[in-house]
C-alpha atoms as a PDB file:
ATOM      1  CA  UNK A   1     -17.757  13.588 -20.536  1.00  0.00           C
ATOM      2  CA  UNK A   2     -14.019  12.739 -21.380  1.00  0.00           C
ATOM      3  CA  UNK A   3     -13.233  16.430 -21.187  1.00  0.00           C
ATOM      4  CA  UNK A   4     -15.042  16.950 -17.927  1.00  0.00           C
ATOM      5  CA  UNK A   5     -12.883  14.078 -16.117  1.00  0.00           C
ATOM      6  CA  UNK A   6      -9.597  15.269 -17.532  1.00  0.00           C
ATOM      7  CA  UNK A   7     -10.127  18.829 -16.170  1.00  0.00           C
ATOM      8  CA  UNK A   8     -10.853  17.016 -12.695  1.00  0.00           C
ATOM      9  CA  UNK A   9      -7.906  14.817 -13.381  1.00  0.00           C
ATOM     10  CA  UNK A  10      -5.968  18.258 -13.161  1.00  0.00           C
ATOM     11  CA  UNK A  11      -6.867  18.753  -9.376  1.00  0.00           C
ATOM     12  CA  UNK A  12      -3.597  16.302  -7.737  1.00  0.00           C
ATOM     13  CA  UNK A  13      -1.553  18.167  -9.364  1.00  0.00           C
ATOM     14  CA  UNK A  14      -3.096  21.235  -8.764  1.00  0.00           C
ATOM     15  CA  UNK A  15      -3.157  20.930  -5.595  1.00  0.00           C
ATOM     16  CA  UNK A  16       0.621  19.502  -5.570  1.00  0.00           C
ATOM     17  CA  UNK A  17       1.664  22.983  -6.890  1.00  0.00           C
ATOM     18  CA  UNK A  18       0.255  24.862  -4.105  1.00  0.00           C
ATOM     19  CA  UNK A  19       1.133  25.425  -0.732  1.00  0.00           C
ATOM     20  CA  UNK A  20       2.387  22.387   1.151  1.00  0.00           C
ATOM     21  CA  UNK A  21       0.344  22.946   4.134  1.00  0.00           C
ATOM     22  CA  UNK A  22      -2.835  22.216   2.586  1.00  0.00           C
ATOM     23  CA  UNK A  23      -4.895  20.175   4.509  1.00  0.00           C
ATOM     24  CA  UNK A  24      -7.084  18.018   1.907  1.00  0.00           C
ATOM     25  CA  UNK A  25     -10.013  17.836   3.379  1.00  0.00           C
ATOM     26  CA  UNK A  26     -10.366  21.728   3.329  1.00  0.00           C
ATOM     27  CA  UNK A  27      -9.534  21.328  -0.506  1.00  0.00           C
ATOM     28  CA  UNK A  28     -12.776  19.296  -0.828  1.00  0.00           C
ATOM     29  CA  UNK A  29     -14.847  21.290   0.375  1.00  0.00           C
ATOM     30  CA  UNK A  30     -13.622  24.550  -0.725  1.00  0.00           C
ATOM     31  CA  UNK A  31     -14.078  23.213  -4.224  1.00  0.00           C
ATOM     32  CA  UNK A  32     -17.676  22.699  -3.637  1.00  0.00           C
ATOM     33  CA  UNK A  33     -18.072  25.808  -1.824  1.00  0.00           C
ATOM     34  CA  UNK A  34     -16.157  27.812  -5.038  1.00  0.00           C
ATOM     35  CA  UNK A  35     -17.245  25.539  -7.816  1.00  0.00           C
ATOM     36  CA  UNK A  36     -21.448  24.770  -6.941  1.00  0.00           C
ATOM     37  CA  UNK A  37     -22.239  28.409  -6.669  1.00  0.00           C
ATOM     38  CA  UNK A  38     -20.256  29.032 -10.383  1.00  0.00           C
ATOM     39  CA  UNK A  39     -22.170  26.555 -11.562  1.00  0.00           C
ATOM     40  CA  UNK A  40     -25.659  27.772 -10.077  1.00  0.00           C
ATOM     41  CA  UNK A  41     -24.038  31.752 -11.400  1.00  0.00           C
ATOM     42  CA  UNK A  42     -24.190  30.459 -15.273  1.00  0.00           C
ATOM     43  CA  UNK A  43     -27.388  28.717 -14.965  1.00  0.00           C
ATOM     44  CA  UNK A  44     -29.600  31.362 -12.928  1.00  0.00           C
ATOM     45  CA  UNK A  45     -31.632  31.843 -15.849  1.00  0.00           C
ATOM     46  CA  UNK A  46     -31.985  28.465 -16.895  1.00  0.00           C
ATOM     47  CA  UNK A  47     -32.859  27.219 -13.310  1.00  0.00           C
ATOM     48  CA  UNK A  48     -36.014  30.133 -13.498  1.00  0.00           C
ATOM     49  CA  UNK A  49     -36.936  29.332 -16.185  1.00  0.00           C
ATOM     50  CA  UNK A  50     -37.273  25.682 -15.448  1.00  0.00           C
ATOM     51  CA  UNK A  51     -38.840  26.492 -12.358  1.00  0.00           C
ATOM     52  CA  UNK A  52     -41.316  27.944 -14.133  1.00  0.00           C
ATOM     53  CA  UNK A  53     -42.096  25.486 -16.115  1.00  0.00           C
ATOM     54  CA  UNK A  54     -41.471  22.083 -13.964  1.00  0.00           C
ATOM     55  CA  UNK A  55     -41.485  23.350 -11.365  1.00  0.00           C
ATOM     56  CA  UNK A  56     -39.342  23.245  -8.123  1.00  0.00           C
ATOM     57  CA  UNK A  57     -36.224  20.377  -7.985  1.00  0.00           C
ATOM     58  CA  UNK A  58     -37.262  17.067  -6.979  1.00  0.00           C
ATOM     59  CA  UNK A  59     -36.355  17.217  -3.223  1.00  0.00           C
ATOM     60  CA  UNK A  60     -35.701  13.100  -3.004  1.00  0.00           C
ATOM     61  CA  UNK A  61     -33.288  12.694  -5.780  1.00  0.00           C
ATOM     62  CA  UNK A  62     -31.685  16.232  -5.022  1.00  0.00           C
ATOM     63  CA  UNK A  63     -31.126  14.895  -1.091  1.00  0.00           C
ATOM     64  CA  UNK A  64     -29.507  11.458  -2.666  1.00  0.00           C
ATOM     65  CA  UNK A  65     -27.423  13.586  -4.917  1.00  0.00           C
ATOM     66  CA  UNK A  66     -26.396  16.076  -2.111  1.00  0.00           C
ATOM     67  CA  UNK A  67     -25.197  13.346   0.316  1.00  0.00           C
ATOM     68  CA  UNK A  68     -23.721  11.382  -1.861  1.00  0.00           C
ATOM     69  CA  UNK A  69     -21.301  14.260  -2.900  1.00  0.00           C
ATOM     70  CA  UNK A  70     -21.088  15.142   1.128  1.00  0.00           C
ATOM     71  CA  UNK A  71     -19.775  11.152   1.417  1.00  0.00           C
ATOM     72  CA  UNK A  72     -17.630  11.571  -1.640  1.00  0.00           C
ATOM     73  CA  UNK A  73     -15.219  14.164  -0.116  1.00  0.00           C
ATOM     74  CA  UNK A  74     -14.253  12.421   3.312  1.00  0.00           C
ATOM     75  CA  UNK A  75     -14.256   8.876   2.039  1.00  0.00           C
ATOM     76  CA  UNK A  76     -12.214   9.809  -0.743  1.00  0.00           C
ATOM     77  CA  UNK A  77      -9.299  11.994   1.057  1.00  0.00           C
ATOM     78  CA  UNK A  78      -9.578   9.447   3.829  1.00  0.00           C
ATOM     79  CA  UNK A  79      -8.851   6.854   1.196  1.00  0.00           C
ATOM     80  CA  UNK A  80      -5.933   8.931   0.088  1.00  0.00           C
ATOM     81  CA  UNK A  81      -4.810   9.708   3.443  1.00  0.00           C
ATOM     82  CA  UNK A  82      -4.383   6.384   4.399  1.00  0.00           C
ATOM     83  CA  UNK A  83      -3.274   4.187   1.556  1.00  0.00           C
ATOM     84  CA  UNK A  84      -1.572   7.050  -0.865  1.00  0.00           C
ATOM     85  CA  UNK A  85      -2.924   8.990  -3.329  1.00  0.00           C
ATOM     86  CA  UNK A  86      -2.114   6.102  -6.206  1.00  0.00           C
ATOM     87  CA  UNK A  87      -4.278   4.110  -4.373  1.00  0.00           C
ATOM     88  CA  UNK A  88      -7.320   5.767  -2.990  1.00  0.00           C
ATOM     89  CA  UNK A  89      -7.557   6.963  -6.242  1.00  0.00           C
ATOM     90  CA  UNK A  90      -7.542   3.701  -8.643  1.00  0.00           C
ATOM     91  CA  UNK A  91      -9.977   1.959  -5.705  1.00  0.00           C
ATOM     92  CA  UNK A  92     -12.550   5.296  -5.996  1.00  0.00           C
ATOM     93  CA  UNK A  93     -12.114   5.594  -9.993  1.00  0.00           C
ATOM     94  CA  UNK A  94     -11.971   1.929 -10.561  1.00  0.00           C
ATOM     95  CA  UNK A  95     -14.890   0.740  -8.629  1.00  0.00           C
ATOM     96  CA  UNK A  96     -17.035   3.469  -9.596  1.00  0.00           C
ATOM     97  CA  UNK A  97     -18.090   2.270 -12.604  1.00  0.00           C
ATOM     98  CA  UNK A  98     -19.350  -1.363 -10.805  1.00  0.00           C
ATOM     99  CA  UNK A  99     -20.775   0.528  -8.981  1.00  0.00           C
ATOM    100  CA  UNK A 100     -22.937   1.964 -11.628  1.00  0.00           C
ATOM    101  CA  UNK A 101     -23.633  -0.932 -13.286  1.00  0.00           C
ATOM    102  CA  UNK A 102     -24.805  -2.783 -10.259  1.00  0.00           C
ATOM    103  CA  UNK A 103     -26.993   0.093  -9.022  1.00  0.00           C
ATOM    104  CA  UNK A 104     -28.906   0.177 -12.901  1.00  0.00           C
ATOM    105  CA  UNK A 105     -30.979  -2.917 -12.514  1.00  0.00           C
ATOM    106  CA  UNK A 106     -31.741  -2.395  -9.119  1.00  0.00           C
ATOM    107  CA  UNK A 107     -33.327   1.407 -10.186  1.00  0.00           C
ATOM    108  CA  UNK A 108     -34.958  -0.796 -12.701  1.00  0.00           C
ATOM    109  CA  UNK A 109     -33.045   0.418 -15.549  1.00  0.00           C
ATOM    110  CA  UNK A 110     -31.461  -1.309 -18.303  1.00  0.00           C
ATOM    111  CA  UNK A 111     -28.715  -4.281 -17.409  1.00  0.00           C
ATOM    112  CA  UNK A 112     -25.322  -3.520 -18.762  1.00  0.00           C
ATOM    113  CA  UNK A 113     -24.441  -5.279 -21.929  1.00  0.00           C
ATOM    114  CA  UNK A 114     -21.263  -7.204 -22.362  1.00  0.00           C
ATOM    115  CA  UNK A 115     -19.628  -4.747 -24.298  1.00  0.00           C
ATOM    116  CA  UNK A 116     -19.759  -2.130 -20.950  1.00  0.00           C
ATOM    117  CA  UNK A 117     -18.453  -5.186 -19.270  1.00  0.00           C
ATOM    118  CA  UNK A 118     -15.587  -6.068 -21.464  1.00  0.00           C
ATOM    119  CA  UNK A 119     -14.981  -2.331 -22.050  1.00  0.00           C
ATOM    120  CA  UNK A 120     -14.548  -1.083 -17.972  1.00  0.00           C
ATOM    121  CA  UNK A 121     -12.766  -4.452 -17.428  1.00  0.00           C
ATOM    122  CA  UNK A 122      -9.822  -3.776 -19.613  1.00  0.00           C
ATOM    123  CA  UNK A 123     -10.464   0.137 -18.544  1.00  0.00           C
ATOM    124  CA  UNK A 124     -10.045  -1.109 -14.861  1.00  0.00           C
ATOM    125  CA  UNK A 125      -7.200  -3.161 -15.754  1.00  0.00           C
ATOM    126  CA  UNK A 126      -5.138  -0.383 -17.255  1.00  0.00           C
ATOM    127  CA  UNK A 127      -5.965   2.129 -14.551  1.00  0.00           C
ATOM    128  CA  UNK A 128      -4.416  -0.332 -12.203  1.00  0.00           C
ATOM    129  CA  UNK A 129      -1.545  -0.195 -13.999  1.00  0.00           C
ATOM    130  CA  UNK A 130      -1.317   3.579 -14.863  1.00  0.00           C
ATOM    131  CA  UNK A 131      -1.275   4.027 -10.962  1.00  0.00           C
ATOM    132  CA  UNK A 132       0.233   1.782  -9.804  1.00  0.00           C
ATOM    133  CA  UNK A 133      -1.403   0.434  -6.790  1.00  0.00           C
ATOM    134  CA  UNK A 134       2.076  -0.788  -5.214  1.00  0.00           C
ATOM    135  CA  UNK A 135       3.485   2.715  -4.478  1.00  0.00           C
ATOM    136  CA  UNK A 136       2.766   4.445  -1.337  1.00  0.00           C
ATOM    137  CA  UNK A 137       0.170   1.924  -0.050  1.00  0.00           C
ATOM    138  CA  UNK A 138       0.703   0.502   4.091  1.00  0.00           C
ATOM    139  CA  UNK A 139      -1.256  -2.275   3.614  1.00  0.00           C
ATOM    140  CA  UNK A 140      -4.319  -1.836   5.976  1.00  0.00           C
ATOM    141  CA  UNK A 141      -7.999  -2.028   5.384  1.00  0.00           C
ATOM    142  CA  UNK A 142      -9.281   1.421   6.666  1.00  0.00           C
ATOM    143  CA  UNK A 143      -8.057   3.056   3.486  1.00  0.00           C
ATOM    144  CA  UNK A 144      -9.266   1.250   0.340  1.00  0.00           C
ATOM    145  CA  UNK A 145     -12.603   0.714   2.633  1.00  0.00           C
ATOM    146  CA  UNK A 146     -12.757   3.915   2.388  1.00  0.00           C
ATOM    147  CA  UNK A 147     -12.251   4.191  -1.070  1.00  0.00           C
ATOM    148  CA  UNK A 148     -14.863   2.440  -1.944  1.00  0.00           C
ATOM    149  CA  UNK A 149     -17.341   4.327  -0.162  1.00  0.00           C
ATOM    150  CA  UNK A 150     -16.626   7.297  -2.612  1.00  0.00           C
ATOM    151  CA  UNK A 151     -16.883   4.845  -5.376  1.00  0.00           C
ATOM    152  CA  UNK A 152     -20.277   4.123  -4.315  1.00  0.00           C
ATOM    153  CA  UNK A 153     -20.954   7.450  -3.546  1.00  0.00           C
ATOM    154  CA  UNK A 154     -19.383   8.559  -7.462  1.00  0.00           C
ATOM    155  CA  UNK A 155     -22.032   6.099  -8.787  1.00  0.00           C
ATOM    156  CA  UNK A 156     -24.731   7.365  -6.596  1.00  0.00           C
ATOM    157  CA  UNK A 157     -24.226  10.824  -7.475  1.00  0.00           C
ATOM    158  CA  UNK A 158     -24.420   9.713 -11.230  1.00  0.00           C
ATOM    159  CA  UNK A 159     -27.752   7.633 -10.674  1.00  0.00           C
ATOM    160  CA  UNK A 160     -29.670  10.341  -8.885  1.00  0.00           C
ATOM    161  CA  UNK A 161     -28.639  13.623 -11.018  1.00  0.00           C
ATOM    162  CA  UNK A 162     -29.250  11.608 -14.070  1.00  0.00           C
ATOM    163  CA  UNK A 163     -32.959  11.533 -13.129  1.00  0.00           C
ATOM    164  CA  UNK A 164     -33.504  14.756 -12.577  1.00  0.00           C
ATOM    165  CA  UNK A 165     -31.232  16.345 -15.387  1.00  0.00           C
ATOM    166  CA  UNK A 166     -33.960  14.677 -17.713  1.00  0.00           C
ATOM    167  CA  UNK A 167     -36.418  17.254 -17.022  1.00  0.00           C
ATOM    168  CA  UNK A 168     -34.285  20.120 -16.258  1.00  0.00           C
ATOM    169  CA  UNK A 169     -31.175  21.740 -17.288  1.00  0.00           C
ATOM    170  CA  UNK A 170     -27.815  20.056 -16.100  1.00  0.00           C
ATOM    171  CA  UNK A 171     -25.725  22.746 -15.023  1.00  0.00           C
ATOM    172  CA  UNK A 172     -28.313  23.213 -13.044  1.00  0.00           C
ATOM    173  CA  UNK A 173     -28.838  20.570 -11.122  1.00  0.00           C
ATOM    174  CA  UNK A 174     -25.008  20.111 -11.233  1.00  0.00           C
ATOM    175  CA  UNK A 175     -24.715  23.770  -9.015  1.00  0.00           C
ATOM    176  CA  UNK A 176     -27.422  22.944  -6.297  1.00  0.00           C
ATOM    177  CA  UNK A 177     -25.945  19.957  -5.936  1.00  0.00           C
ATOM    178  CA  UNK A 178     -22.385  20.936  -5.723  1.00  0.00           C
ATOM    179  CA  UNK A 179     -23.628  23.739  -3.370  1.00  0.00           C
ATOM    180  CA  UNK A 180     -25.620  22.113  -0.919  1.00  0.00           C
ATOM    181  CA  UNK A 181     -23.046  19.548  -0.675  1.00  0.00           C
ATOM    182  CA  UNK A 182     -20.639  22.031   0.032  1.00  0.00           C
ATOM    183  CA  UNK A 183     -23.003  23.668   2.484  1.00  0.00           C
ATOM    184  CA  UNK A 184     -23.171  20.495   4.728  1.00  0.00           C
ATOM    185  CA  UNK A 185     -19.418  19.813   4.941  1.00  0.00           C
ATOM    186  CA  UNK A 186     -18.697  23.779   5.608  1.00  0.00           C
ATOM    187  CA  UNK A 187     -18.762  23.682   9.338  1.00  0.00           C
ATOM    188  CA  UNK A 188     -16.074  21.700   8.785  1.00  0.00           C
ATOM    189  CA  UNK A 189     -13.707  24.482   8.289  1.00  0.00           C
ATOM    190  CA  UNK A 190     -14.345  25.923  11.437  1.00  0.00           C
ATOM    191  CA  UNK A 191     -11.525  22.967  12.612  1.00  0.00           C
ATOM    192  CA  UNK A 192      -9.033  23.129   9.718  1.00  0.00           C
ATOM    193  CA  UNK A 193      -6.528  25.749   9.152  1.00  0.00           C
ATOM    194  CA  UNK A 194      -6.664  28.218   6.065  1.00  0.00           C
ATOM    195  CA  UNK A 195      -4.007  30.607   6.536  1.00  0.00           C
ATOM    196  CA  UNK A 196      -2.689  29.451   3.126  1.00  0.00           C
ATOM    197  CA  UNK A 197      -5.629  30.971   1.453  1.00  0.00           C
ATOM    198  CA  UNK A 198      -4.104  34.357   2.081  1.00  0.00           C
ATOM    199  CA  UNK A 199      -0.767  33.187  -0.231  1.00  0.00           C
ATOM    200  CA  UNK A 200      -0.563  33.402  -3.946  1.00  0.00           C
ATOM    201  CA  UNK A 201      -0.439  30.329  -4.471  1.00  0.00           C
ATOM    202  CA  UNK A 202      -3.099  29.072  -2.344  1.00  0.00           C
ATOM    203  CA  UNK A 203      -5.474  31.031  -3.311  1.00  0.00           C
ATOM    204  CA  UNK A 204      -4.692  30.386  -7.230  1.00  0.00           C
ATOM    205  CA  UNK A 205      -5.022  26.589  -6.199  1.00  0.00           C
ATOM    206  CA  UNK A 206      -8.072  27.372  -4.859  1.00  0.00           C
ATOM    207  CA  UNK A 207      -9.598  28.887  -7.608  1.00  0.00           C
ATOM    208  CA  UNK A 208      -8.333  26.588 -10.080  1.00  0.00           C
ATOM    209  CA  UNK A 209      -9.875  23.822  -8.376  1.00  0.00           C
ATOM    210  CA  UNK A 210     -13.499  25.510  -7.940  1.00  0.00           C
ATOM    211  CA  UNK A 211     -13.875  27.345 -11.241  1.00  0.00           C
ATOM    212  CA  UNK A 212     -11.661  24.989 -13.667  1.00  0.00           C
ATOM    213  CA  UNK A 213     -11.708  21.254 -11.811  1.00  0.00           C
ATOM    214  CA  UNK A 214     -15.228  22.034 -10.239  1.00  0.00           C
ATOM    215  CA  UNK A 215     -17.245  25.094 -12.294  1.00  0.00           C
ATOM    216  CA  UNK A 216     -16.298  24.260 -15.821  1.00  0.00           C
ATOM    217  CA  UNK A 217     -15.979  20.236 -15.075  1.00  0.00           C
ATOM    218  CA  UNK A 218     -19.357  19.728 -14.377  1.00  0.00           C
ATOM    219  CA  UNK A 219     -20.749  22.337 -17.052  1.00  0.00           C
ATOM    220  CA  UNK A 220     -18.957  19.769 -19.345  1.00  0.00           C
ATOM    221  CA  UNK A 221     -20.076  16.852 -17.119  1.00  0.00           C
ATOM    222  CA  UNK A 222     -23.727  17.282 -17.028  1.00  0.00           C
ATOM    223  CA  UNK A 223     -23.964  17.639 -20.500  1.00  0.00           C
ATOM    224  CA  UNK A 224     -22.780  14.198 -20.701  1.00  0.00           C
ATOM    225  CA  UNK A 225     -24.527  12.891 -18.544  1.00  0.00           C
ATOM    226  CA  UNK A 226     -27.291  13.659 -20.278  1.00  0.00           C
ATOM    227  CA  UNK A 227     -26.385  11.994 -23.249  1.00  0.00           C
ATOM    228  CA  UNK A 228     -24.881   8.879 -22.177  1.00  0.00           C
ATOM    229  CA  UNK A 229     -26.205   5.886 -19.434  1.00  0.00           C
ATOM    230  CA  UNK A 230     -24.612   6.254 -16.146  1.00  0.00           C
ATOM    231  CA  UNK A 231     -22.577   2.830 -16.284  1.00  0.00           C
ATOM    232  CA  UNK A 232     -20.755   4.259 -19.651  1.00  0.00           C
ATOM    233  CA  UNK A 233     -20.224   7.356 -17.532  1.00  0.00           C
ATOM    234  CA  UNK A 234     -18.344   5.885 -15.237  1.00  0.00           C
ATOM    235  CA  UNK A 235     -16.416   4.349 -17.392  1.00  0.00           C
ATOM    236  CA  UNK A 236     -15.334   7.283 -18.992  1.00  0.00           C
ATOM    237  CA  UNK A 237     -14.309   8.441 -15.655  1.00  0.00           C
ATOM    238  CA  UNK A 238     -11.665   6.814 -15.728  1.00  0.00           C
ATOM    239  CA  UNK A 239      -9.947   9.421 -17.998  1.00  0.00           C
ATOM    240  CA  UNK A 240      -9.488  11.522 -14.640  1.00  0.00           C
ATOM    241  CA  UNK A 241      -6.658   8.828 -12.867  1.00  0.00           C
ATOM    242  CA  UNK A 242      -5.173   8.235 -16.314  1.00  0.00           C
ATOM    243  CA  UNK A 243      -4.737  12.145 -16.428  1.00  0.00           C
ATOM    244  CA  UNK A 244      -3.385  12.579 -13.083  1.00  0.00           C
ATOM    245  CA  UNK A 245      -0.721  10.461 -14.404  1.00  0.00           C
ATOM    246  CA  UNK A 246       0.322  11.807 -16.940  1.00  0.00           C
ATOM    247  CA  UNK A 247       0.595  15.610 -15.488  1.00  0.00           C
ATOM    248  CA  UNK A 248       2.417  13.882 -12.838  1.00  0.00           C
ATOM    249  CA  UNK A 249       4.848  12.649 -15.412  1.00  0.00           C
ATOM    250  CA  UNK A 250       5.185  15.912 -17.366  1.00  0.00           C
ATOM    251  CA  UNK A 251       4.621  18.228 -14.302  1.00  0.00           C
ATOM    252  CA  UNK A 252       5.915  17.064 -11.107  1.00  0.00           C
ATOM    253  CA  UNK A 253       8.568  14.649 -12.858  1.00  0.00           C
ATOM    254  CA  UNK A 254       6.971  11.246 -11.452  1.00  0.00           C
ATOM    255  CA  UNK A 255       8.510   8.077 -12.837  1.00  0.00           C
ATOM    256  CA  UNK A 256       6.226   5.991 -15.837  1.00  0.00           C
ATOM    257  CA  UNK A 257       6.859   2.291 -16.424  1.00  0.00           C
ATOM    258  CA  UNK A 258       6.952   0.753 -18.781  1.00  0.00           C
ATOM    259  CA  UNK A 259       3.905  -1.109 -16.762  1.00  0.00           C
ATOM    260  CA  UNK A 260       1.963   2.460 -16.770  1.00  0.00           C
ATOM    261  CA  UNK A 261       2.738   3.107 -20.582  1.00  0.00           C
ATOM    262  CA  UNK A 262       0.666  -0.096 -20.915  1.00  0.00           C
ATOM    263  CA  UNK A 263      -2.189   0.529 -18.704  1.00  0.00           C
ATOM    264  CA  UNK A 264      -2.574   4.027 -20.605  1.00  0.00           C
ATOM    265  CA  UNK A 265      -2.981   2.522 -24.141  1.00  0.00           C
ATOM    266  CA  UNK A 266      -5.548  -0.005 -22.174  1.00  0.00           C
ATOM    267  CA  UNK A 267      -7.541   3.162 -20.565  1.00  0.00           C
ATOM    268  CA  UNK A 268      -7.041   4.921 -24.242  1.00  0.00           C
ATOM    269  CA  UNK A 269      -8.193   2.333 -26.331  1.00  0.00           C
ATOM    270  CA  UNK A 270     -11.368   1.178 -23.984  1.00  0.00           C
ATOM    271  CA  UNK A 271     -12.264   4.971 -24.186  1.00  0.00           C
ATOM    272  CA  UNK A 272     -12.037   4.840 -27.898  1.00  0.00           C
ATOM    273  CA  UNK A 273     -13.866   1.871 -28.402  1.00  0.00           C
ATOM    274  CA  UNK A 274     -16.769   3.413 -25.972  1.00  0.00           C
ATOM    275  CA  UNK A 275     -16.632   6.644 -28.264  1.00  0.00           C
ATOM    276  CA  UNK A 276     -16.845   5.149 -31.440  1.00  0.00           C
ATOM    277  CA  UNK A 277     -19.768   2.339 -30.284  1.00  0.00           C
ATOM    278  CA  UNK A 278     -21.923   5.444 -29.164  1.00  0.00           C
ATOM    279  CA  UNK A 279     -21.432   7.384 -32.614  1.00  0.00           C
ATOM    280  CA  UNK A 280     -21.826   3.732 -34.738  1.00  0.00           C
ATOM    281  CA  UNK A 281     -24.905   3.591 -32.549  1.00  0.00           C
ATOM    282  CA  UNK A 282     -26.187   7.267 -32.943  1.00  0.00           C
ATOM    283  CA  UNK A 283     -25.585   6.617 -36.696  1.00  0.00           C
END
């Protein structure tokens, strides 16, 4: 799971190094559009084969798991948009994983324990600081509002595709998701410009984002999910801010604080302490 957020962690910076006329919102969707039908590519097979035996997808939690990724992309690069990519992205990241945690008892799953409480808490607490909330943000509501929504939507995503990855095979269910999500933002494009797909560099972005960020991401992703309750997911997520970071650091020569050098030991060590509590557990 910690794997699958760092590769998404890589797609800021990705998309830094590509063209400069990039409108984001195109880069959202194109991901999906790229990225669900790799991931629906490798599982063919397994997706038959399930069929076969389960039968067809669950339409209901499929739908939730579909719109929820269709709110994802515009709340999110709206969030961005307006208050800065530092802070649409802590806000999304950040409140994702209370989110999850609220959402759990009301699906009539188990509570959170203290430990997931104290653990995101100090994981929150150093993502704030890692980004650094105070750069780049103008101070009105319509942004981190915004953020939130994808935060909700993050942990909504989670809930539903953790329900149906129980009976069938997660990369899966990742790719129809991914793909019908893309599907319903493509008209979309029909208003944005993508001239710079034609370049080198754009299309390199592009592909980077849907097979590495998107395709191999979720391979990695759903196989965690799997594995580990939704509220610790989210919590892990927050390995994908705390990665931006640091490839903005050694990549695109962004400053790091002292302040940030703090909130990544934070993020490290809650991460650590979630790992090791899951294998002490297994054990």
């Amino acid at each position: 799971m910690a794997a699958a957020m760092g590769l998404t962690g890589t797609t800021g910076t990705a998309q830094a190094l590509g063209p400069d006329d990039v409108d984001p919102t195109a880069i959202g969707i194109l991901r999906l559009l790229i990225g669900g039908p790799g991931l629906v590519a490798l599982s063919a097979r397994q997706l038959l084969a399930s069929h076969r035996a389960a039968g067809s997808l669950p339409v209901r939690p499929m739908l939730v798991a579909m719109s929820a990724m269709s709110a994802y992309q515009p709340c999110f690069f709206g969030g961005t948009a307006r208050s800065g990519v530092a802070v649409g992205t802590i806000v999304t990241m950040a409140s994702a994983p209370l989110f999850a945690g609220i959402l759990e008892p009301l699906l009539g799953r188990d509570r959170p324990d203290l430990r997931w409480c104290l653990t995101t808490s100090v994981a929150v607490v150093g993502v704030v600081l890692v980004v650094d909330p105070s750069r780049g943000a103008d101070g009105g509501a319509t942004g981190p509002l915004l953020s939130l929504g994808a935060g909700l939507a993050y942990a909504a995503f989670a809930h539903a595709t953790k329900e149906v990855i129980a009976v069938y095979p997660p990369t899966a269910v990742m790719g129809v998701a991914l793909t019908g999500a893309g599907l319903a933002l493509a008209p979309a494009l029909i208003v944005v410009d993508l001239d710079w797909l034609a370049t080198g560099r754009g299309a390199g972005a592009a592909l980077h984002l849907g097979l590495v960020a998107t395709t191999l991401a979720y391979v990695l992703y759903g196989r965690g999910l799997a594995q580990v309750p939704v509220a610790e997911t989210t919590t892990l997520s927050l390995v994908e801010p705390l990665v931006a970071a640091i490839l903005g650091l050694a990549v695109l020569g962004e400053e790091f604080s002292g302040s940030m050098a703090v909130g990544a030991l934070l993020v490290a060590g809650a991460l650590l302490f979630v790992g090791s509590s899951r294998r002490a557990t297994s054990s």
